[in-house]
N, C-alpha and C. Protein backbone atom coordinates (compact mmCIF):
# COMPACT_ATOMS: atom_id res chain seq x y z
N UNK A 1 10.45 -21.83 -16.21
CA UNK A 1 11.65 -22.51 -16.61
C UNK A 1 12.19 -23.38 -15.47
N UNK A 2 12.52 -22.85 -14.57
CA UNK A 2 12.73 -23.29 -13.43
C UNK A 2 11.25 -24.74 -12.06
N UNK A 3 10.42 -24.70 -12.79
CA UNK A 3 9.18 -25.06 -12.59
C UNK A 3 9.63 -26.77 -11.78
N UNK A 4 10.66 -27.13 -12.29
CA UNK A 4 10.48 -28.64 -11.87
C UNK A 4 11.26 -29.12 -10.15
N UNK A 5 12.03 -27.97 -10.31
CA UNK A 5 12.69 -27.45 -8.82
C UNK A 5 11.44 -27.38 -7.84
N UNK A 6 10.59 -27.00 -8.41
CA UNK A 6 9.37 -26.12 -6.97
C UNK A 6 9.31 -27.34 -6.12
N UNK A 7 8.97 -28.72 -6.10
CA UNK A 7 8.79 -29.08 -5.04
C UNK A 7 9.63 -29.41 -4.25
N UNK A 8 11.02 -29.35 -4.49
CA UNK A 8 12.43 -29.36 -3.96
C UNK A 8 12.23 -28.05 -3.19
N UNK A 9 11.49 -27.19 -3.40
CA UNK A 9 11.56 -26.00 -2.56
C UNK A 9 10.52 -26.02 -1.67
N UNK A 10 9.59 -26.41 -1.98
CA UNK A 10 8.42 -26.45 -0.77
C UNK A 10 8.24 -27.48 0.12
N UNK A 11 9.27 -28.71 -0.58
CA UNK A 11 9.12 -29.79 0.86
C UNK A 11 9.54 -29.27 2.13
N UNK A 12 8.54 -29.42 3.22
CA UNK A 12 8.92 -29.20 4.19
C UNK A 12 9.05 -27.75 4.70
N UNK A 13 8.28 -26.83 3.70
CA UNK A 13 8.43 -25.45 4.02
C UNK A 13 7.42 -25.35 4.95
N UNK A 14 7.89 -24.22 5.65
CA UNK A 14 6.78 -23.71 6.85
C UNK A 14 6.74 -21.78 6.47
N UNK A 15 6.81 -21.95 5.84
CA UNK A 15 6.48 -20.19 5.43
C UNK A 15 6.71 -19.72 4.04
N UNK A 16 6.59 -18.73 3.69
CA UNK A 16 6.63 -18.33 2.02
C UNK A 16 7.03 -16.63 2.08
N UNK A 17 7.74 -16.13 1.43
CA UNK A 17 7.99 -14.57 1.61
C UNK A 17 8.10 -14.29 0.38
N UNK A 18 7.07 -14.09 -0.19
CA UNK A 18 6.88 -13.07 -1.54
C UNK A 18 7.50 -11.65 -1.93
N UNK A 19 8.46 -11.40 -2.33
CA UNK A 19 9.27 -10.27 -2.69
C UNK A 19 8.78 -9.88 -4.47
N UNK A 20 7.98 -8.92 -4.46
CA UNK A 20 7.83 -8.35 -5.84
C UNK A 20 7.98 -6.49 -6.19
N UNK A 21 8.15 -6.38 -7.12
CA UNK A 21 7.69 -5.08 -7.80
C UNK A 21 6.75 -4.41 -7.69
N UNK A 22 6.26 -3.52 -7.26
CA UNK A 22 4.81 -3.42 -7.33
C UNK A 22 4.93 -2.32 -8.50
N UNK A 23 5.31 -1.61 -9.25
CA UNK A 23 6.26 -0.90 -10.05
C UNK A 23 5.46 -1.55 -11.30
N UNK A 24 5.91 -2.72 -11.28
CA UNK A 24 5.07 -4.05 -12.87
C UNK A 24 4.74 -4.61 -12.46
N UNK A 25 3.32 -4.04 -13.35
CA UNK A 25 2.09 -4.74 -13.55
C UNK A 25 2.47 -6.30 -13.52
N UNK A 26 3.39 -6.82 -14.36
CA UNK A 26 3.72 -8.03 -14.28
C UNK A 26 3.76 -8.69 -13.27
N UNK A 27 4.07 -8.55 -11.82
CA UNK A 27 4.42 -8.89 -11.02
C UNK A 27 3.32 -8.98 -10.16
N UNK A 28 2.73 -7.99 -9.94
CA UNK A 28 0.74 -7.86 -9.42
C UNK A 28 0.11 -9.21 -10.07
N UNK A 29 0.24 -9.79 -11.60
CA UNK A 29 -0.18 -11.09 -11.93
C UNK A 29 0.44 -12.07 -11.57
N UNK A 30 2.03 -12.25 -11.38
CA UNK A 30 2.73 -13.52 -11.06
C UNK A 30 2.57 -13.33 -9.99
N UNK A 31 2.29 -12.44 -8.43
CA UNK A 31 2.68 -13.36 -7.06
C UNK A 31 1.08 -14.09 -6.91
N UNK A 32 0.15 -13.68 -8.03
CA UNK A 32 -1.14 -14.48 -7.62
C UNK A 32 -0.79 -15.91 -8.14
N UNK A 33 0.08 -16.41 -9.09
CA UNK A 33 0.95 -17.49 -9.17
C UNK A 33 1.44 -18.17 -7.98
N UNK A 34 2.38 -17.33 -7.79
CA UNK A 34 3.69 -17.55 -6.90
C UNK A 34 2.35 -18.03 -5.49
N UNK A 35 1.81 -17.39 -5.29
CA UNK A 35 0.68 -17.38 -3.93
C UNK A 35 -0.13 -18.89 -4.12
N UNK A 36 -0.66 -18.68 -5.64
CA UNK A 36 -1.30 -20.26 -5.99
C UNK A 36 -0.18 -21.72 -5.44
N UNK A 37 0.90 -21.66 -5.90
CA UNK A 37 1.74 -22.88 -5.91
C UNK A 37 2.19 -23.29 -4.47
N UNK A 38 2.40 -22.12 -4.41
CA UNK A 38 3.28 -22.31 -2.94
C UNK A 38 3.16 -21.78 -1.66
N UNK A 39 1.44 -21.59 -1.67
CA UNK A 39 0.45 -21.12 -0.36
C UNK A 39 -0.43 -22.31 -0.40
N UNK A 40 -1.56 -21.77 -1.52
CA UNK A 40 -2.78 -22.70 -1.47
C UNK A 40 -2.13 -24.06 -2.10
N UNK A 41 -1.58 -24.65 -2.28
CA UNK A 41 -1.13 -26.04 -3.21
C UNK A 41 -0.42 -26.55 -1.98
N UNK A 42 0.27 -25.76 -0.87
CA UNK A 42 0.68 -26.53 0.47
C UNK A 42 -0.34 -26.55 1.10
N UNK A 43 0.63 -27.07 2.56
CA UNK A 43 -0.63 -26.94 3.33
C UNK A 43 -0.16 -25.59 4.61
N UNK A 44 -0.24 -24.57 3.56
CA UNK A 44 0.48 -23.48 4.34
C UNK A 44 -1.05 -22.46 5.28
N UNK A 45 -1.36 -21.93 6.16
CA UNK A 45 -1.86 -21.11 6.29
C UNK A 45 -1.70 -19.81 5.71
N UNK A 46 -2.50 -18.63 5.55
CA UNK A 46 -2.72 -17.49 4.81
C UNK A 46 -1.34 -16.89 5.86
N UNK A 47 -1.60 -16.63 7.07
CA UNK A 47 -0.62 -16.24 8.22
C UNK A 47 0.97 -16.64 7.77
N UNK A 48 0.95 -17.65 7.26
CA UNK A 48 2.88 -18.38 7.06
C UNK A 48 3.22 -17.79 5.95
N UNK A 49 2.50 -16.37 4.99
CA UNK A 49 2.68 -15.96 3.91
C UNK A 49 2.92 -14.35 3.83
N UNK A 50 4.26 -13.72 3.44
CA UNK A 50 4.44 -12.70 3.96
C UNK A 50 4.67 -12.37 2.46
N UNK A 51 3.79 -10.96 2.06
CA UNK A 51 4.06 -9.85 0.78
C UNK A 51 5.34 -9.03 1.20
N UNK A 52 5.60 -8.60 0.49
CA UNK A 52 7.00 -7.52 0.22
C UNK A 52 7.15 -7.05 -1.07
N UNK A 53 6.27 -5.30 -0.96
CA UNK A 53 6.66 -5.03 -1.71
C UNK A 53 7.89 -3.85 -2.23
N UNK A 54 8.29 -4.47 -2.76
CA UNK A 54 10.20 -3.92 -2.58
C UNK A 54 10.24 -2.68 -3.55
N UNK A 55 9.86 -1.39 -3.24
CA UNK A 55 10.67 -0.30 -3.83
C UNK A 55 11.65 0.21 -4.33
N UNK A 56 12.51 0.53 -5.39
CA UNK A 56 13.74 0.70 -5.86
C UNK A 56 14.16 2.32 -5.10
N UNK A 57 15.38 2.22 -5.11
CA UNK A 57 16.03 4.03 -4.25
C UNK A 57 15.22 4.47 -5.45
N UNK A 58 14.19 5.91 -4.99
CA UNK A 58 13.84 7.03 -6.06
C UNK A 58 12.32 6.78 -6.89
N UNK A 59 12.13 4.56 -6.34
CA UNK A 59 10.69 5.28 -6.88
C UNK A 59 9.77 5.92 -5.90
N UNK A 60 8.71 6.89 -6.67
CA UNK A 60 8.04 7.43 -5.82
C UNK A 60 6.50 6.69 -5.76
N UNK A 61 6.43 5.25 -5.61
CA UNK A 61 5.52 4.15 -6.32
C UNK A 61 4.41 4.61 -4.95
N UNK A 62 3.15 4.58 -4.80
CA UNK A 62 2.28 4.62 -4.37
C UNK A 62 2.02 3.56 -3.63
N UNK A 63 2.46 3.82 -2.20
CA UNK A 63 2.35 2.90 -1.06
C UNK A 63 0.73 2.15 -0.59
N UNK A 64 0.03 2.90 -0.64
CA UNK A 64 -1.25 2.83 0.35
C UNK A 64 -2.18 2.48 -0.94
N UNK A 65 -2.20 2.38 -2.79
CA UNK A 65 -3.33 1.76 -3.73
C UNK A 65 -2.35 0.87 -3.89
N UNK A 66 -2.30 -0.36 -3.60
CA UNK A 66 -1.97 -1.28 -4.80
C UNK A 66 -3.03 -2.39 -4.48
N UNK A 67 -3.27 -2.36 -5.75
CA UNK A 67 -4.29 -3.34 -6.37
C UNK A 67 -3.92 -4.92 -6.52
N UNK A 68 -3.91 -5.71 -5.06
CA UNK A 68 -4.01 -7.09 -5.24
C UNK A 68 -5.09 -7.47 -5.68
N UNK A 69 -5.00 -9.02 -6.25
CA UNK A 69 -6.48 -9.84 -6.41
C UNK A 69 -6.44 -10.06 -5.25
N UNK A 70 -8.19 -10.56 -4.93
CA UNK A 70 -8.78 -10.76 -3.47
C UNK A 70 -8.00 -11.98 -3.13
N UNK A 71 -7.82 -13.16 -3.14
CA UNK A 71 -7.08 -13.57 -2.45
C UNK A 71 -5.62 -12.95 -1.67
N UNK A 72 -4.78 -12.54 -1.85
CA UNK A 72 -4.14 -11.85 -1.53
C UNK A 72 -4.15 -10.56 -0.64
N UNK A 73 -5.25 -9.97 -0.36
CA UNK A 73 -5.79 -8.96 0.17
C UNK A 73 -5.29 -9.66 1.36
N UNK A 74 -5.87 -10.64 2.07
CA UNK A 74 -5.85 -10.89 3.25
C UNK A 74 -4.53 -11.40 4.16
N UNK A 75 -3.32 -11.43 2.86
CA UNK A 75 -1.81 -11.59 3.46
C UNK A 75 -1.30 -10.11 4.16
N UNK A 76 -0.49 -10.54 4.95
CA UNK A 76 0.48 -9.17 5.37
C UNK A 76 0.96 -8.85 4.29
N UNK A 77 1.30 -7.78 4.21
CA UNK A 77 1.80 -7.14 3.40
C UNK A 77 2.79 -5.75 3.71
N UNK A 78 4.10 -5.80 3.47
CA UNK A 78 5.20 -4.65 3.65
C UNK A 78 5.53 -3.77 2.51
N UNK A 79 6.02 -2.65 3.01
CA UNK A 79 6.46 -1.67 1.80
C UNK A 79 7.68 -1.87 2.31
N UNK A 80 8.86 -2.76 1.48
CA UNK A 80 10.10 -2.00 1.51
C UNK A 80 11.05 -1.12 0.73
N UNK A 81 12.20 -0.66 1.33
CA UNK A 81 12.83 0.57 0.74
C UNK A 81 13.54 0.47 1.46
N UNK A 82 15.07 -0.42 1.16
CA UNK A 82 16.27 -0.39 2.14
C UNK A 82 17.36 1.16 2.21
N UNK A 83 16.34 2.08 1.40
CA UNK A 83 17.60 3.04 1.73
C UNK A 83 16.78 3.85 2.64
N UNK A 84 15.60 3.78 2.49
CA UNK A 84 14.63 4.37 3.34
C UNK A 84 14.54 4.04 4.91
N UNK A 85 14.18 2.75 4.81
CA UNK A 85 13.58 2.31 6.36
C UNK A 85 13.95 0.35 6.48
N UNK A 86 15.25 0.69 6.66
CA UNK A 86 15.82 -0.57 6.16
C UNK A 86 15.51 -1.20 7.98
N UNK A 87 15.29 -0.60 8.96
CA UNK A 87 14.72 -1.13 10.25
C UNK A 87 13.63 -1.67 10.24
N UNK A 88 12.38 -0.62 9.67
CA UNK A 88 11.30 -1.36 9.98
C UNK A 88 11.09 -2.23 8.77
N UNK A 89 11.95 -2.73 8.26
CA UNK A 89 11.80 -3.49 7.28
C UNK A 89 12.24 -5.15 7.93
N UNK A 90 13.72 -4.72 8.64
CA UNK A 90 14.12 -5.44 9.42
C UNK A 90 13.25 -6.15 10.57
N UNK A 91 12.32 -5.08 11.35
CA UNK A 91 11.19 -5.38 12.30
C UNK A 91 10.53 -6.45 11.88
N UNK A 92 9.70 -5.94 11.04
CA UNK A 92 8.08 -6.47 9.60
C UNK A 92 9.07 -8.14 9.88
N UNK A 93 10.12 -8.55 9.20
CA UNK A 93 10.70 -9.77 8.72
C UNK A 93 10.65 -10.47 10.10
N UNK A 94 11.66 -9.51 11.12
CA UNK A 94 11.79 -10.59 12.62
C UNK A 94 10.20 -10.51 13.09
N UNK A 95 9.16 -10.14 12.83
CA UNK A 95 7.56 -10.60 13.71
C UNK A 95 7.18 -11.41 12.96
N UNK A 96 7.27 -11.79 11.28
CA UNK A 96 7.31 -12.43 10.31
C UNK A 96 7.75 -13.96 11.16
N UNK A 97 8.73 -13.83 11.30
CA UNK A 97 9.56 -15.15 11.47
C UNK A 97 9.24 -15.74 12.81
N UNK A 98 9.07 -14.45 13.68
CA UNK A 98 8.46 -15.14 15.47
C UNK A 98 7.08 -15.68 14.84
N UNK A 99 6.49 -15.26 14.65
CA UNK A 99 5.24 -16.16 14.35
C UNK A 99 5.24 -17.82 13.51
N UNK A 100 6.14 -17.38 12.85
CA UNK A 100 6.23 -19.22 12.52
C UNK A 100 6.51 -19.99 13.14
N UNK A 101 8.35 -19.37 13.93
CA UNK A 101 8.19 -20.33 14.92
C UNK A 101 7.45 -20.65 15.76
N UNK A 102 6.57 -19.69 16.18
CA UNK A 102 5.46 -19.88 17.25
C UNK A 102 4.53 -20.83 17.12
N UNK A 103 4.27 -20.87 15.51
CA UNK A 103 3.36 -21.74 15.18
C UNK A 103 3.86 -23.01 14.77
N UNK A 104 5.13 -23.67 14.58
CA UNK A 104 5.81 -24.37 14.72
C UNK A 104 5.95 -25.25 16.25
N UNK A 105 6.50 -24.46 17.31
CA UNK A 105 6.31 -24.55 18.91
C UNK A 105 5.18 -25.16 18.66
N UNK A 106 3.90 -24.50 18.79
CA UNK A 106 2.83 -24.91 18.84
C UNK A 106 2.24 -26.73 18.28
N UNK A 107 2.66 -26.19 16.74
CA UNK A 107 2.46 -27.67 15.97
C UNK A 107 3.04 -28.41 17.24
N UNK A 108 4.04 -28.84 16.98
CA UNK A 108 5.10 -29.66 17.93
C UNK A 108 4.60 -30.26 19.14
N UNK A 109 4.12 -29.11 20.04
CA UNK A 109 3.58 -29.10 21.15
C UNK A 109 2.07 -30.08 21.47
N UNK A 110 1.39 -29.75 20.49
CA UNK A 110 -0.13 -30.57 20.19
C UNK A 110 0.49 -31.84 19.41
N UNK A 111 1.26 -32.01 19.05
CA UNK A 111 1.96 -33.32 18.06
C UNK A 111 2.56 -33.90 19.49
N UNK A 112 3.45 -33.87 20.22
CA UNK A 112 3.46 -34.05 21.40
C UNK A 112 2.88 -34.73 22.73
N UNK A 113 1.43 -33.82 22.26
CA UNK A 113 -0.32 -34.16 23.52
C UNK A 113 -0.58 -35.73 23.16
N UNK A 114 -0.50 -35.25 21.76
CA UNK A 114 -1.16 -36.63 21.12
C UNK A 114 -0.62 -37.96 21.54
N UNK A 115 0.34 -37.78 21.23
CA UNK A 115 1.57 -39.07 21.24
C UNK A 115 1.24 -39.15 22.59
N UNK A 116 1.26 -38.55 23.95
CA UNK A 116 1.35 -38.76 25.15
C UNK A 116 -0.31 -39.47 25.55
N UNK A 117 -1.41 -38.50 24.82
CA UNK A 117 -2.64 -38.63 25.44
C UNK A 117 -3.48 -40.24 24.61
């Protein structure tokens, strides 16, 4: 529904943070969507793409099987549960985010060489 917004959202993005259910099934099929449009359709690296999968207080959802498609296998991937471990959730996001900028710095830096060299 919302579909005509997306590239209003990805201009100029430098990262992607996938927040789903792992709870529905539904959701195991849409972030291979969500992953199609707005990973592989940029020009994002696998690295600028962070899973989250968000637990509700009380489920007892099975951390360690969930069944991505293979593309997806190879993203980070978090278990969160803000009533649980709302720190290392906090952690997972700030190493999340140093790395972009890092790789940002970086871009910049070789964008930089060029212009000079």
């Amino acid at each position: 529904r919302f579909e005509t917004c997306w590239p209003a959202l990805m201009k100029d993005s430098h990262g992607v943070v996938i927040v789903f259910n792992p709870e529905l099934p539904s959701h195991l099929k849409e972030i291979e969507m969500w992953y199609s449009c707005f990973v592989q359709q940029q020009p994002l690296q696998d690295s600028q793409c962070l899973l989250v999968a968000h637990h509700k207080p009380g489920d007892a959802g099975d951390t360690e099987n969930l069944n991505l498609a293979s593309p997806l296998n190879k993203l980070k991937l978090i278990h969160s549960n803000l009533e649980e471990d709302p720190e290392d959730v906090r952690m997972e996001f700030v190493k999340y985010f140093r790395s972009i900028i890092n790789s940002l710095n970086e871009s910049r830096d070789r964008e930089e060489m060029s212009i000079i060299s």
